[in-house]
ModelCIF file with pLDDT and N, C-alpha, C, O atoms, coordinates in Angstrom:
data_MODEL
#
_entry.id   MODEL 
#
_entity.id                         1 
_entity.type                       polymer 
_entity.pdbx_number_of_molecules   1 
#
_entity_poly.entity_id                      1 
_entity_poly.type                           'polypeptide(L)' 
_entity_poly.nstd_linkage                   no 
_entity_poly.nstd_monomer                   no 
_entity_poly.pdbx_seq_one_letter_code       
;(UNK)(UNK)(UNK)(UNK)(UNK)(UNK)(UNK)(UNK)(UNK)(UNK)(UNK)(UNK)(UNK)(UNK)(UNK)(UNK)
(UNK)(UNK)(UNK)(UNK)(UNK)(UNK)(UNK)(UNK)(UNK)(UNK)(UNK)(UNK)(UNK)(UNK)(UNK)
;
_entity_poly.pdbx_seq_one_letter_code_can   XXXXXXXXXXXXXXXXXXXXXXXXXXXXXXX 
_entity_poly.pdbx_strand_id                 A 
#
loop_
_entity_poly_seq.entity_id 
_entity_poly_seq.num 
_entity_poly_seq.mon_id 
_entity_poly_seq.hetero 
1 1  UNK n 
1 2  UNK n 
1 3  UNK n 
1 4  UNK n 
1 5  UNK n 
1 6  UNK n 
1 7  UNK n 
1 8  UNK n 
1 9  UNK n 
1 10 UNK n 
1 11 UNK n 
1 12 UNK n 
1 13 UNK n 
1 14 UNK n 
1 15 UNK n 
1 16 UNK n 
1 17 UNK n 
1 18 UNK n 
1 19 UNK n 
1 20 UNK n 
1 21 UNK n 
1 22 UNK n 
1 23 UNK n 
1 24 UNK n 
1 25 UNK n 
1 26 UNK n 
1 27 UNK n 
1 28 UNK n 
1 29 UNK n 
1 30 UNK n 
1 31 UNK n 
#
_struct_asym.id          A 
_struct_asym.entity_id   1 
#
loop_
_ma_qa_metric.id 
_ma_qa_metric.mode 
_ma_qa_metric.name 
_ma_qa_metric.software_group_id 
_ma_qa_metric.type 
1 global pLDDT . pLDDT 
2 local  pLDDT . pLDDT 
#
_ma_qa_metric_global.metric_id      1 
_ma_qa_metric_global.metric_value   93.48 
_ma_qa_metric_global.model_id       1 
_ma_qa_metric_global.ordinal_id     1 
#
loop_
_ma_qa_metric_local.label_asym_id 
_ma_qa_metric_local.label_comp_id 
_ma_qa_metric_local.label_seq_id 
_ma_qa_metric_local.metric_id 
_ma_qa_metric_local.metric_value 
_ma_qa_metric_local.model_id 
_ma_qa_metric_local.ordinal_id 
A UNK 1  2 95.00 1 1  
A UNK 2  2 94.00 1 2  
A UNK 3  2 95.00 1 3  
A UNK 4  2 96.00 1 4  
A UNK 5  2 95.00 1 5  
A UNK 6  2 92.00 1 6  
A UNK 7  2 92.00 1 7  
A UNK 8  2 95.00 1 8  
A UNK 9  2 95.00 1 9  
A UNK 10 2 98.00 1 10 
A UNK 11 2 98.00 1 11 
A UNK 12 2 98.00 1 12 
A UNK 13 2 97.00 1 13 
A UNK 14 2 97.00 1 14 
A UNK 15 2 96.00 1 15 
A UNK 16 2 95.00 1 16 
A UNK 17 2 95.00 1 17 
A UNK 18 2 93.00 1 18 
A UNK 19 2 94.00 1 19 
A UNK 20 2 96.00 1 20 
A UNK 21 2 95.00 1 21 
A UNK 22 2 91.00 1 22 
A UNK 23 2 84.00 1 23 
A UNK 24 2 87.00 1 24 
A UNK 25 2 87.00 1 25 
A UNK 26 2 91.00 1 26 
A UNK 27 2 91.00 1 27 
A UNK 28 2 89.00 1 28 
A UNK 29 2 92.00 1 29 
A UNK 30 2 94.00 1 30 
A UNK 31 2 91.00 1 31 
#
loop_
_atom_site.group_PDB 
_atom_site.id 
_atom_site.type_symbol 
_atom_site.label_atom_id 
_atom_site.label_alt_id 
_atom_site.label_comp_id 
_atom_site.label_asym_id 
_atom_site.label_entity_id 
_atom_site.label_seq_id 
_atom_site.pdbx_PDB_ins_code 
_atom_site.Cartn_x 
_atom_site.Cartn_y 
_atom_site.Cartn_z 
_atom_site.occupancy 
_atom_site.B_iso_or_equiv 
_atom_site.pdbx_formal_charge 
_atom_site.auth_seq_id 
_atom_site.auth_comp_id 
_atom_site.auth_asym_id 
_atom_site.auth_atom_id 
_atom_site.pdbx_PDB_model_num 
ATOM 1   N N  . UNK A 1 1  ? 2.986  -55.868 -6.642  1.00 95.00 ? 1  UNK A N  1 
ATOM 2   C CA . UNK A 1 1  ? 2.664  -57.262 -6.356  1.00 95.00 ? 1  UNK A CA 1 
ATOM 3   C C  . UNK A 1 1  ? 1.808  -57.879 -7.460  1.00 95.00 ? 1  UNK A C  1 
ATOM 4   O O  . UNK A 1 1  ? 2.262  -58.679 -8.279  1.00 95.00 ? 1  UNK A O  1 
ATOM 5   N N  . UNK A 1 2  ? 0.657  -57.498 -7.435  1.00 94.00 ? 2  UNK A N  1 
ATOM 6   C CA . UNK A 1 2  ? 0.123  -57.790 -9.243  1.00 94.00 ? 2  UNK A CA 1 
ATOM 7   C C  . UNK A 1 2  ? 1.094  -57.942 -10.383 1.00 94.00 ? 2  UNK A C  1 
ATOM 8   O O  . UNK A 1 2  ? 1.199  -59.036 -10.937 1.00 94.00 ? 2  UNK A O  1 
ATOM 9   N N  . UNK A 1 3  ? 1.781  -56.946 -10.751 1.00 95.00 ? 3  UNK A N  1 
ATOM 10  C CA . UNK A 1 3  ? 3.023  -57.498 -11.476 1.00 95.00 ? 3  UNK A CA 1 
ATOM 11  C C  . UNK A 1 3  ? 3.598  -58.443 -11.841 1.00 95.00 ? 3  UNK A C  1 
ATOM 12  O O  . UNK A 1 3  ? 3.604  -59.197 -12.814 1.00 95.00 ? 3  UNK A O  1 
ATOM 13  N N  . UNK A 1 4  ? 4.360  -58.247 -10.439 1.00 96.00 ? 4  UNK A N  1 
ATOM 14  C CA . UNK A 1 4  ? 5.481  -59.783 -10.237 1.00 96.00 ? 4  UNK A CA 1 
ATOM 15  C C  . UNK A 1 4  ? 4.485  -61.065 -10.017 1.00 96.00 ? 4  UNK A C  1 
ATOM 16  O O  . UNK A 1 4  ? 4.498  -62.098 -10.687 1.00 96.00 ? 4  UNK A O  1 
ATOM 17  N N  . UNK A 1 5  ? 3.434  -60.691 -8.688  1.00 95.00 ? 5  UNK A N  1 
ATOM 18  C CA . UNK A 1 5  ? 2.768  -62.303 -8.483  1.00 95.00 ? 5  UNK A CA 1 
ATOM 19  C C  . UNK A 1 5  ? 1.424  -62.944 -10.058 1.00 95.00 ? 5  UNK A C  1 
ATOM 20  O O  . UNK A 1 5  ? 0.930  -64.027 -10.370 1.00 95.00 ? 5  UNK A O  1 
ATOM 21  N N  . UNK A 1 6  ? 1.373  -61.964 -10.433 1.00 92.00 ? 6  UNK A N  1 
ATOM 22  C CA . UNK A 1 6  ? 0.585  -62.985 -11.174 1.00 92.00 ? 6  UNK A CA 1 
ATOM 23  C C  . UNK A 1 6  ? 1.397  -62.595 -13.075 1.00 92.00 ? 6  UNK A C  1 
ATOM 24  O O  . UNK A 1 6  ? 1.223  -63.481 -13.912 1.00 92.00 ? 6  UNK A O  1 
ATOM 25  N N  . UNK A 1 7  ? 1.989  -61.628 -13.402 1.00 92.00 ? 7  UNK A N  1 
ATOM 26  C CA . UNK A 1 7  ? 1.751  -61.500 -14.458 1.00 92.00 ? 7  UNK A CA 1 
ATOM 27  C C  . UNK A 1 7  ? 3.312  -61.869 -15.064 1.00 92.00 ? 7  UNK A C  1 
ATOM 28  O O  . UNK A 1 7  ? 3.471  -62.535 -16.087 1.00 92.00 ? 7  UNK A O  1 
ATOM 29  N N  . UNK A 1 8  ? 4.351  -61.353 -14.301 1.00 95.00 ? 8  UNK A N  1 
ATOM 30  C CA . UNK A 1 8  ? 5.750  -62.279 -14.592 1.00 95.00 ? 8  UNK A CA 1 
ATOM 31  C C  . UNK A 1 8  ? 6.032  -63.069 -13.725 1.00 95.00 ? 8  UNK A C  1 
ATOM 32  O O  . UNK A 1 8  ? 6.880  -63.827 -14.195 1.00 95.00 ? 8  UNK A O  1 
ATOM 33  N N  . UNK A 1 9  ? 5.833  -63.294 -12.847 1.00 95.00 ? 9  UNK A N  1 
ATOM 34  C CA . UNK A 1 9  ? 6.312  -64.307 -11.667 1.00 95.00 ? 9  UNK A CA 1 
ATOM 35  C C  . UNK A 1 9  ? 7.331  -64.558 -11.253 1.00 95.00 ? 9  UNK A C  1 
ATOM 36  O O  . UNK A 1 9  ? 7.985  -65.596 -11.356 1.00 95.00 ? 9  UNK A O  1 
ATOM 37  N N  . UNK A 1 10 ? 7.612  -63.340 -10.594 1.00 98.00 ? 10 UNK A N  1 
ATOM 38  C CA . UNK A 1 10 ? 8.670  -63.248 -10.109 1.00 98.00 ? 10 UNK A CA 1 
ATOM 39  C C  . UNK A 1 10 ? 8.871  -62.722 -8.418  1.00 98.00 ? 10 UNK A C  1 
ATOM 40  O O  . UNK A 1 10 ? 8.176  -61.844 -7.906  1.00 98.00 ? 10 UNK A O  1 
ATOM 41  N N  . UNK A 1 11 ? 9.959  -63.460 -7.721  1.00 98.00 ? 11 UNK A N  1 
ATOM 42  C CA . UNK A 1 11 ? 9.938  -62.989 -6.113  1.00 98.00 ? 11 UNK A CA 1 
ATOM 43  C C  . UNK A 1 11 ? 9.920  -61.203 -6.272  1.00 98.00 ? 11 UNK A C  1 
ATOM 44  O O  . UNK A 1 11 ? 10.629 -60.452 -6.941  1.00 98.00 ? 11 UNK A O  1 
ATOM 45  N N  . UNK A 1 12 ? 9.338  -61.071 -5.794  1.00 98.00 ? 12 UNK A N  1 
ATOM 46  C CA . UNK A 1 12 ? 10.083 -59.635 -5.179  1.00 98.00 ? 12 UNK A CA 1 
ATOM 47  C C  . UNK A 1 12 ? 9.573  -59.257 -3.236  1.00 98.00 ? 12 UNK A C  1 
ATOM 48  O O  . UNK A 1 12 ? 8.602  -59.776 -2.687  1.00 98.00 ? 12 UNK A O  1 
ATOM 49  N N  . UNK A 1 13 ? 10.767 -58.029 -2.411  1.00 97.00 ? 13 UNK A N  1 
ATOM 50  C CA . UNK A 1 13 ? 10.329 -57.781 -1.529  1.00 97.00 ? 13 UNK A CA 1 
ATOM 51  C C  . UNK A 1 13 ? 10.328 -56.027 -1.602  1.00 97.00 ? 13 UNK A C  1 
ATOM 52  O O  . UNK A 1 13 ? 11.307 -55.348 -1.915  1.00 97.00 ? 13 UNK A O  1 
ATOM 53  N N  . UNK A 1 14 ? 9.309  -55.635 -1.322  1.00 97.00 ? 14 UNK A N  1 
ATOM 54  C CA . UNK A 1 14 ? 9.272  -54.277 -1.403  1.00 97.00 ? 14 UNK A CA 1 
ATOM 55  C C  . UNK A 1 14 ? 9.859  -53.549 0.019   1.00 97.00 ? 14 UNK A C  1 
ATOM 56  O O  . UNK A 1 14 ? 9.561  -53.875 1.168   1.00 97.00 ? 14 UNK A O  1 
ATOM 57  N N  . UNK A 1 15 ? 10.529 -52.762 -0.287  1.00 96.00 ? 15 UNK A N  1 
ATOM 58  C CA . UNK A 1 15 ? 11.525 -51.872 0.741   1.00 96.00 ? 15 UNK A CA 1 
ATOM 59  C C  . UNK A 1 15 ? 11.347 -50.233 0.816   1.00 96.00 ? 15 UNK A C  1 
ATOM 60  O O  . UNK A 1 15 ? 11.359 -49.633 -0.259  1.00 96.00 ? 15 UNK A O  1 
ATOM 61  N N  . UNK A 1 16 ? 11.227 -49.688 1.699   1.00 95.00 ? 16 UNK A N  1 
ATOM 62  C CA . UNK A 1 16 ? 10.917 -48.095 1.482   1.00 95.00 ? 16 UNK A CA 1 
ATOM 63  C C  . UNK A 1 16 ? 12.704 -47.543 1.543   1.00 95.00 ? 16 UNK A C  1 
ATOM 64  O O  . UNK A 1 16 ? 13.539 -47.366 2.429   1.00 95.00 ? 16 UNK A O  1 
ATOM 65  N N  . UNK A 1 17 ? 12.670 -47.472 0.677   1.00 95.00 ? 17 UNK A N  1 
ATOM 66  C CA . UNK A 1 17 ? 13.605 -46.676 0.386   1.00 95.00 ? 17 UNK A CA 1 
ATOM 67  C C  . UNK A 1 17 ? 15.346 -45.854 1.410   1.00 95.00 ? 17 UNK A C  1 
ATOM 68  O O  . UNK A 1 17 ? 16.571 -45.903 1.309   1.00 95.00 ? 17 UNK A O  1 
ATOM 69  N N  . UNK A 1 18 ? 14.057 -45.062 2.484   1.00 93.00 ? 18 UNK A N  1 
ATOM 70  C CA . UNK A 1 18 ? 15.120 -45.101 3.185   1.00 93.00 ? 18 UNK A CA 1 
ATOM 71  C C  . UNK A 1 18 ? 15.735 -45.297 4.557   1.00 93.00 ? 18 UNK A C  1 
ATOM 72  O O  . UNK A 1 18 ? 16.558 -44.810 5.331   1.00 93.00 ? 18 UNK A O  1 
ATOM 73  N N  . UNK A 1 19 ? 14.618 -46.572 4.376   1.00 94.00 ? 19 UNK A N  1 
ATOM 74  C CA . UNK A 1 19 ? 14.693 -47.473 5.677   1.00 94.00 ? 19 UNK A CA 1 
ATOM 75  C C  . UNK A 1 19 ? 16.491 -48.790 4.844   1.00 94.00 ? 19 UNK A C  1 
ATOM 76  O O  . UNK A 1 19 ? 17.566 -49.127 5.341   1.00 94.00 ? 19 UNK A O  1 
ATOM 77  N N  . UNK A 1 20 ? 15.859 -49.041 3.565   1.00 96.00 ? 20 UNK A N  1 
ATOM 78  C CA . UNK A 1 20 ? 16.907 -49.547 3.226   1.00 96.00 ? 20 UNK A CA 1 
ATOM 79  C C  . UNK A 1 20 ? 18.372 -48.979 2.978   1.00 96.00 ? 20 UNK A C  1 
ATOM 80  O O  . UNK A 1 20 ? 19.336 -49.745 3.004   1.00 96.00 ? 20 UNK A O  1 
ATOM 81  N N  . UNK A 1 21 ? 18.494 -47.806 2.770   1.00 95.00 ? 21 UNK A N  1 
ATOM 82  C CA . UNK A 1 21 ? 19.876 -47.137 2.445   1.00 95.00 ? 21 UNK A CA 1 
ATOM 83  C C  . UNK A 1 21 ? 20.311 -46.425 3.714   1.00 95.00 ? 21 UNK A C  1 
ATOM 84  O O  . UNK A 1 21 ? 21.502 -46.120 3.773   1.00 95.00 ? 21 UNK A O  1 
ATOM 85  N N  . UNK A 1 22 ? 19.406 -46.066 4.897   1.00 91.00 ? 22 UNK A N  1 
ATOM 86  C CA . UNK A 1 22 ? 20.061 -45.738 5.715   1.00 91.00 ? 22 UNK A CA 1 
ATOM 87  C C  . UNK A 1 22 ? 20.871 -46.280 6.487   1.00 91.00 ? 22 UNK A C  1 
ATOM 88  O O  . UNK A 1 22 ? 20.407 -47.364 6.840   1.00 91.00 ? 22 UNK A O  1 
ATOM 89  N N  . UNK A 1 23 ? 22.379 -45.975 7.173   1.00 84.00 ? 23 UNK A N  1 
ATOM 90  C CA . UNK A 1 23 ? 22.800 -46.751 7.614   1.00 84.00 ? 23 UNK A CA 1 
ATOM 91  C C  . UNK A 1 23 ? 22.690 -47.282 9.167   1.00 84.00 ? 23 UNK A C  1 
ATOM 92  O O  . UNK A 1 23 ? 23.365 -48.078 9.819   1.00 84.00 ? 23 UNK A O  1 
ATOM 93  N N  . UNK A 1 24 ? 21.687 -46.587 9.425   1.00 87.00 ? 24 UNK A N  1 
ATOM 94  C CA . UNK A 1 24 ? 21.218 -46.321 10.865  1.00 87.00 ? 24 UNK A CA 1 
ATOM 95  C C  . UNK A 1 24 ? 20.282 -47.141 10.809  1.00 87.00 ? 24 UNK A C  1 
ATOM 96  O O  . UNK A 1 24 ? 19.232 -46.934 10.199  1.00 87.00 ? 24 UNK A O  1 
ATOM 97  N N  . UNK A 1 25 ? 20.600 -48.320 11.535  1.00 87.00 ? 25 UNK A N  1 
ATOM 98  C CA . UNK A 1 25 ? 19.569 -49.348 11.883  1.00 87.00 ? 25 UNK A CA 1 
ATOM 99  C C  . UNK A 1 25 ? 19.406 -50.276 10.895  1.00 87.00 ? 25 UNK A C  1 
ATOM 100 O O  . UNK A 1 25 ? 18.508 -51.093 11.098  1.00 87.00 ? 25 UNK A O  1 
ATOM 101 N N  . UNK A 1 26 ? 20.226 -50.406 9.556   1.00 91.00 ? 26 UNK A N  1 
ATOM 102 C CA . UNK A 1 26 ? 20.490 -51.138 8.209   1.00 91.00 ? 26 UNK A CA 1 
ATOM 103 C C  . UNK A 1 26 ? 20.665 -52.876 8.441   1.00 91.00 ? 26 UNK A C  1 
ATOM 104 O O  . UNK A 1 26 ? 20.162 -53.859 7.896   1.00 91.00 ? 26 UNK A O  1 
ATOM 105 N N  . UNK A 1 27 ? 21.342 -52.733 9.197   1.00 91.00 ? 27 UNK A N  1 
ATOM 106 C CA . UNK A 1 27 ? 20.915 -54.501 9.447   1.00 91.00 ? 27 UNK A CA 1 
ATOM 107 C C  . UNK A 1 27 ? 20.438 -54.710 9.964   1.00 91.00 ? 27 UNK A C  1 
ATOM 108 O O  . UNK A 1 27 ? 20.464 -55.939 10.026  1.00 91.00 ? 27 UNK A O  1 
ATOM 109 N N  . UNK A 1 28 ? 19.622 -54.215 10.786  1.00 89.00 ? 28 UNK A N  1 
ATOM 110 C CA . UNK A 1 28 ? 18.292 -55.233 11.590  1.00 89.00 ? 28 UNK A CA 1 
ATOM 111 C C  . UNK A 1 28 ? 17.172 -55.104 10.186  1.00 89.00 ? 28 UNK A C  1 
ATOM 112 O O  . UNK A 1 28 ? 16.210 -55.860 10.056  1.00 89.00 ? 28 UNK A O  1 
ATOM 113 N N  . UNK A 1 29 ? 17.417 -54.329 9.494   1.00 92.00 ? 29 UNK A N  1 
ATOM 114 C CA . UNK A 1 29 ? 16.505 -54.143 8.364   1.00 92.00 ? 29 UNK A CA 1 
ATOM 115 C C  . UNK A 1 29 ? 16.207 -54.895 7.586   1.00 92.00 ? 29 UNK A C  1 
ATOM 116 O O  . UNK A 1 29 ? 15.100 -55.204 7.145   1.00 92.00 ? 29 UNK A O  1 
ATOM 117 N N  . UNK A 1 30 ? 17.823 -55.461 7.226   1.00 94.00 ? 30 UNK A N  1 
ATOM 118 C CA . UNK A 1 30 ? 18.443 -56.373 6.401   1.00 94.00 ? 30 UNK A CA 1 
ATOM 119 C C  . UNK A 1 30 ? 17.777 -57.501 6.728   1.00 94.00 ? 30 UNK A C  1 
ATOM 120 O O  . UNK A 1 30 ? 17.040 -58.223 6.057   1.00 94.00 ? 30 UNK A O  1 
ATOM 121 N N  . UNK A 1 31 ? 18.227 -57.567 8.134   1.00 91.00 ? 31 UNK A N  1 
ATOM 122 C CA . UNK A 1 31 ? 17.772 -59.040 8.423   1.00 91.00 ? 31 UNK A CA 1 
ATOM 123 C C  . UNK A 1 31 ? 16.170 -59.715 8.165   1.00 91.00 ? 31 UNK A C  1 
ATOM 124 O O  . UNK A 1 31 ? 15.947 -60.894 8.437   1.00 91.00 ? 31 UNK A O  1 
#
């Protein structure tokens, strides 16, 4: 967040990994 919010400025959303690739439960995730 330091990074993106102050030093390039850029969106980002941080995701653990394998909450995002699993496919078990992946779109409520998504959403």
């Amino acid at each position: 967040k330091r990074a993106a919010d102050i030093t390039f400025g850029v969106h980002t959303v941080c995701c653990v990994a394998e909450k995002f690739l699993s496919t078990k439960g992946q779109l409520g995730y998504f959403a």
